[in-house]
N, C-alpha and C. Protein backbone atom coordinates (compact mmCIF):
# COMPACT_ATOMS: atom_id res chain seq x y z
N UNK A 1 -1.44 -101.55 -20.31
CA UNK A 1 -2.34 -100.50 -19.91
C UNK A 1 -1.62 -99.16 -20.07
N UNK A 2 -2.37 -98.39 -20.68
CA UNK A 2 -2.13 -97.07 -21.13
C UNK A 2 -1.69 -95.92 -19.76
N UNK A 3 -0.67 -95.25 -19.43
CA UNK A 3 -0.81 -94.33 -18.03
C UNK A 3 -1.55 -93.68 -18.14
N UNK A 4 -2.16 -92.74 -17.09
CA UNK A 4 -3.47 -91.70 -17.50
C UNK A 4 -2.47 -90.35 -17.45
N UNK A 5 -3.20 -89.65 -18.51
CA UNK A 5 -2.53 -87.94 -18.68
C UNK A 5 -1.97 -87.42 -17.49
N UNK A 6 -1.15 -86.72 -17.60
CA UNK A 6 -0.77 -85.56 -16.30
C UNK A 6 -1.38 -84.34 -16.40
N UNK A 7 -1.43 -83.71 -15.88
CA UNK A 7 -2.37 -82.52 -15.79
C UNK A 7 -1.72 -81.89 -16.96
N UNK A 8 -0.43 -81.29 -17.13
CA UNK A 8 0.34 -81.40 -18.12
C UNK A 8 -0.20 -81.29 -19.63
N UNK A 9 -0.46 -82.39 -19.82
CA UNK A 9 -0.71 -83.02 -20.83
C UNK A 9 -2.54 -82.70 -21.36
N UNK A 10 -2.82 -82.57 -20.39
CA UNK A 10 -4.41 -82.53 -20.39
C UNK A 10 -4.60 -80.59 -21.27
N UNK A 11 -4.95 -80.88 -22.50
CA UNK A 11 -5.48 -79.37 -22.99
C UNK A 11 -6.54 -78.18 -22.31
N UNK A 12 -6.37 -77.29 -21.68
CA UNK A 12 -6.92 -76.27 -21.08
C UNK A 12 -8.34 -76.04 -22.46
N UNK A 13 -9.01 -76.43 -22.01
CA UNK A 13 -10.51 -75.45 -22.60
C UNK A 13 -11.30 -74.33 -21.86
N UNK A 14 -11.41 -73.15 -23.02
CA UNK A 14 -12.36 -72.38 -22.12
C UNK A 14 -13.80 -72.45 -22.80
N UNK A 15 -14.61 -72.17 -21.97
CA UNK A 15 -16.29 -72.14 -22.26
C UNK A 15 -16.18 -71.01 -22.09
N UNK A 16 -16.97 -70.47 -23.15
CA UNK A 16 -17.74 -69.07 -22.63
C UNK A 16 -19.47 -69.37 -23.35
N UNK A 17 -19.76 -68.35 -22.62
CA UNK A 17 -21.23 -68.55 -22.73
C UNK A 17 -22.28 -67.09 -22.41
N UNK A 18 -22.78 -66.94 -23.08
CA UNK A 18 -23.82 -64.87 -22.71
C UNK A 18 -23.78 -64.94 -21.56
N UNK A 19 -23.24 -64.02 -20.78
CA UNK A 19 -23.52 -63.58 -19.40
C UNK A 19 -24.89 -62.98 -18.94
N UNK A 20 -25.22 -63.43 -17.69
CA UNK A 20 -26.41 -62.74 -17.50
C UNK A 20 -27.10 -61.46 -17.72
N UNK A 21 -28.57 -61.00 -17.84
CA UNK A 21 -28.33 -59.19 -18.35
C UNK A 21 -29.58 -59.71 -17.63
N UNK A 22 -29.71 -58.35 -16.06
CA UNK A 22 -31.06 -58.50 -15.34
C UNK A 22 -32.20 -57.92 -16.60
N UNK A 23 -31.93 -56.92 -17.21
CA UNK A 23 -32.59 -56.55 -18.20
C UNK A 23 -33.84 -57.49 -19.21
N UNK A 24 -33.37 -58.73 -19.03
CA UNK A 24 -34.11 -59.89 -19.56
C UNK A 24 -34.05 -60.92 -19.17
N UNK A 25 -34.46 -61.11 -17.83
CA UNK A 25 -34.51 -62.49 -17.01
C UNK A 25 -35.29 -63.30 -16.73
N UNK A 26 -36.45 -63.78 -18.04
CA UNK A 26 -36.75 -64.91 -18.47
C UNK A 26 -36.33 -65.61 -19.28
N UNK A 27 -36.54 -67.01 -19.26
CA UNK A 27 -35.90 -68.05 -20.27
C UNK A 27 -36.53 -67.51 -21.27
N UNK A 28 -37.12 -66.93 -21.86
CA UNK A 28 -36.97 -67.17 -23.19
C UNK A 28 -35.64 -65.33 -23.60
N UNK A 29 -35.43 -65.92 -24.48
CA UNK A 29 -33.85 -64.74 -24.60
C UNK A 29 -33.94 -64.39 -25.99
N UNK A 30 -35.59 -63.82 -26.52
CA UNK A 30 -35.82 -63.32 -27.86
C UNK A 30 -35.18 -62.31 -27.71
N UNK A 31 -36.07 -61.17 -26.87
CA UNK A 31 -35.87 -59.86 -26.60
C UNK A 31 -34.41 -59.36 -26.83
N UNK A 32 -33.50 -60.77 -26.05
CA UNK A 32 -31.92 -59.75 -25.20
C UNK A 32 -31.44 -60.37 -26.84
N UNK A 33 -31.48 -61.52 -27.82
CA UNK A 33 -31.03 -61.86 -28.83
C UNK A 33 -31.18 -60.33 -29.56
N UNK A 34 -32.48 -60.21 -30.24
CA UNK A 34 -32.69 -58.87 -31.18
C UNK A 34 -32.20 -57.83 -30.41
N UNK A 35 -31.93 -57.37 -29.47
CA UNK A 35 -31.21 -56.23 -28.41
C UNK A 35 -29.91 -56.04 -28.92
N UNK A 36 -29.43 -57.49 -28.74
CA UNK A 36 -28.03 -57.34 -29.09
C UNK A 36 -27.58 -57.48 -30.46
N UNK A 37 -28.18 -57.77 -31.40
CA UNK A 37 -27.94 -57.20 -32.97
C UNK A 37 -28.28 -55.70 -32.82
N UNK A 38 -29.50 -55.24 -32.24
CA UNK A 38 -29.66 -53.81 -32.44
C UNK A 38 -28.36 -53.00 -32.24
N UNK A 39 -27.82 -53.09 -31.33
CA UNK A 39 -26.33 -52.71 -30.37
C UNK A 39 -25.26 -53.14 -30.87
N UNK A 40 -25.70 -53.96 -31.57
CA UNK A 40 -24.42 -54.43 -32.46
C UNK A 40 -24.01 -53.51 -33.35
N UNK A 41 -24.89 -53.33 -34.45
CA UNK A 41 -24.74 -52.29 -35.37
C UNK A 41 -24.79 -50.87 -34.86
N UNK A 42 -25.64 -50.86 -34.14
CA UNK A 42 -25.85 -49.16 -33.23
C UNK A 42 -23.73 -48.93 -32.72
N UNK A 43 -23.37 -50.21 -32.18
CA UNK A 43 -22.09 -49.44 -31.38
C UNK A 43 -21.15 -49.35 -33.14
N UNK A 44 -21.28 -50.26 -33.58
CA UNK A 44 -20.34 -49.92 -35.39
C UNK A 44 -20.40 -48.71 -35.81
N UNK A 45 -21.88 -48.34 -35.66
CA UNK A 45 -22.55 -46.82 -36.59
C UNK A 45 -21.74 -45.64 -35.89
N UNK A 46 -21.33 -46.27 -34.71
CA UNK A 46 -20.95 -44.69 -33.56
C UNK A 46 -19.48 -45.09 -33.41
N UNK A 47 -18.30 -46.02 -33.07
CA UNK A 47 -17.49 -46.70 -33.48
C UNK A 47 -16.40 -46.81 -34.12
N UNK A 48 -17.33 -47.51 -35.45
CA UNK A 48 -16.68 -47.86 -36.23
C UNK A 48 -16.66 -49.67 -36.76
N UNK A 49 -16.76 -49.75 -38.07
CA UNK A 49 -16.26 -51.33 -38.52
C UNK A 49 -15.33 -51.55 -37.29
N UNK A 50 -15.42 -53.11 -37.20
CA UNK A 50 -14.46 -53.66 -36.35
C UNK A 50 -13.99 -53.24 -34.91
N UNK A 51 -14.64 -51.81 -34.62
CA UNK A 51 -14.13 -52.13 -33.38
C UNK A 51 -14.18 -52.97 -31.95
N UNK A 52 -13.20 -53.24 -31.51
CA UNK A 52 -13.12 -54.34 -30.37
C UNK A 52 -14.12 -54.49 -29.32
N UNK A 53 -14.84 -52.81 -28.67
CA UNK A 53 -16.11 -53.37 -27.76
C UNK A 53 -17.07 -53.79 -28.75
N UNK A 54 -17.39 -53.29 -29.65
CA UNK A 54 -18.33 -53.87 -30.16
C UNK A 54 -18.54 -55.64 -30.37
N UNK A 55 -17.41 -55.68 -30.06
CA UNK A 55 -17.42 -57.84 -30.77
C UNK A 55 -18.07 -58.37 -29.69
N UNK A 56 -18.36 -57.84 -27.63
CA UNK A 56 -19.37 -58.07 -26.99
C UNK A 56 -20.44 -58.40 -27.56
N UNK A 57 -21.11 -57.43 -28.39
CA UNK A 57 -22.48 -57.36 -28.81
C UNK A 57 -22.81 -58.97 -30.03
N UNK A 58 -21.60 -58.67 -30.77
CA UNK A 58 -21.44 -59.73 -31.70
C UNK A 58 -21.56 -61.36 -31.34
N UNK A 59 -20.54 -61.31 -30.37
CA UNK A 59 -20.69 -62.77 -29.34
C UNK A 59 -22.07 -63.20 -29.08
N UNK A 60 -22.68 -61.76 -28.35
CA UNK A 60 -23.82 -62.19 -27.55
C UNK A 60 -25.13 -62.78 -28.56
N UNK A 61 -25.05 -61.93 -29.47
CA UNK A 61 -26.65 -62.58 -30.98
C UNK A 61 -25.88 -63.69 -31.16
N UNK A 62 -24.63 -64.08 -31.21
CA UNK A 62 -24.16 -65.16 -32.16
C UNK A 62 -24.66 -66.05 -31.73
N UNK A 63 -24.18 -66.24 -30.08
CA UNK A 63 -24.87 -66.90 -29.44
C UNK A 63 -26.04 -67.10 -28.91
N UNK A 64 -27.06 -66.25 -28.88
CA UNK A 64 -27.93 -66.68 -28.66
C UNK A 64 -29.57 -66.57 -29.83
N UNK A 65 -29.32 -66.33 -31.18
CA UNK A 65 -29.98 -66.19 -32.19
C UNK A 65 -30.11 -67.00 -32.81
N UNK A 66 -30.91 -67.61 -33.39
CA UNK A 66 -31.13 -68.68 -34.49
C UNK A 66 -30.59 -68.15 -35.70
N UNK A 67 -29.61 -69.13 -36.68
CA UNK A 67 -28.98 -69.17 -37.73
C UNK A 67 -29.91 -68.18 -38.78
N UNK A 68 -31.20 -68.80 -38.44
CA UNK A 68 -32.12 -68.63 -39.53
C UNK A 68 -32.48 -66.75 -39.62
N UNK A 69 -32.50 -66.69 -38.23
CA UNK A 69 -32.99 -65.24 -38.04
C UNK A 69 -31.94 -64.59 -38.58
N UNK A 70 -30.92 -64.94 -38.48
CA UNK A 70 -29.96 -63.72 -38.38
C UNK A 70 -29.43 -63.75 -39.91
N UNK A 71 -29.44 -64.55 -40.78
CA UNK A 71 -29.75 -64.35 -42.33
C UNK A 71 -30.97 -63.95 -42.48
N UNK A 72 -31.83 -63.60 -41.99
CA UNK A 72 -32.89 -62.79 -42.70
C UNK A 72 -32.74 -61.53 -42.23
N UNK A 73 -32.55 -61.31 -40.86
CA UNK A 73 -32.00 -59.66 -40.74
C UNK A 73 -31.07 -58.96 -41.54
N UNK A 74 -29.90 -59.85 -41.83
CA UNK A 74 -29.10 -59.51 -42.85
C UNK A 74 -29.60 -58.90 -44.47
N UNK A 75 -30.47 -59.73 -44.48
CA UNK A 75 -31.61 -59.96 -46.04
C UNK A 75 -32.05 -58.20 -45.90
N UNK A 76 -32.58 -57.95 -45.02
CA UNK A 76 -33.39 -57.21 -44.47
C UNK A 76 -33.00 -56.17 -44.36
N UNK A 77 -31.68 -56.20 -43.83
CA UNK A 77 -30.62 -54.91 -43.71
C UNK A 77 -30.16 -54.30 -44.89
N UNK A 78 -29.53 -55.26 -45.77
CA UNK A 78 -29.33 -55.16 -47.62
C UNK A 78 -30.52 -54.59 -48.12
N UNK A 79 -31.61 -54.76 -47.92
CA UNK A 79 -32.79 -54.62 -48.77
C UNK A 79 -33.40 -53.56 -48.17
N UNK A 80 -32.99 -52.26 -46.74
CA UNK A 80 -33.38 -52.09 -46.36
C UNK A 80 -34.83 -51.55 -45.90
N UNK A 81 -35.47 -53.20 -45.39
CA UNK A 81 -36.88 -53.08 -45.06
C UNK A 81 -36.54 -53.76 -43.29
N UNK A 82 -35.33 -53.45 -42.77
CA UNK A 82 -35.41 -54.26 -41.53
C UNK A 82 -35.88 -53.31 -40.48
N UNK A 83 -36.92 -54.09 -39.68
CA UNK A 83 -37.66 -53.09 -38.78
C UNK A 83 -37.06 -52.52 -37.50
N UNK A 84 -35.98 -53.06 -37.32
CA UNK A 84 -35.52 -52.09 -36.35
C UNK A 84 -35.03 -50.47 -36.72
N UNK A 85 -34.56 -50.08 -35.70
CA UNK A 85 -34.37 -48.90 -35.56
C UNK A 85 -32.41 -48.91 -35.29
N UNK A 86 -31.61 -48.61 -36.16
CA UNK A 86 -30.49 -49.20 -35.89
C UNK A 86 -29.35 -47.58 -36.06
């Protein structure tokens, strides 16, 4: 029989996950998703590429946007016909 791990031994994981925003506190999380691409690019435009608060905003669509959407905003952005206001 195998010993069981020591704490030691046991790999530390962290979870992270979108923090709450009273701003949009129903389950459905369209609104705070497209919010936070808007803000995404809005904090770059004022910013700068890459800067570090901005990767908040980045996290937050990543996580909570469908794959699908967020290649077509992209589409959208290139082509610019994307309807936000950015």
């Amino acid at each position: 029989m195998t010993p069981k791990p020591t704490e030691t031994e046991v790999p530390a994981i962290e979870i992270k996950a979108t923090p709450f925003d009273p701003r949009f506190p129903n389950t459905n999380q369209t609104k705070h998703c497209f919010q936070s691409y808007l803000d995404f690019y809005r904090c770059e435009k004022v910013k700068g590429e890459g800067d570090s608060v901005c990767k908040y905003f980045k996290d937050v669509y990543t996580d909570l946007c469908p794959s699908v959407w967020l290649e077509k905003w992209e589409t959208q952005r290139a082509e610019g016909t994307f309807p936000g206001r950015i």
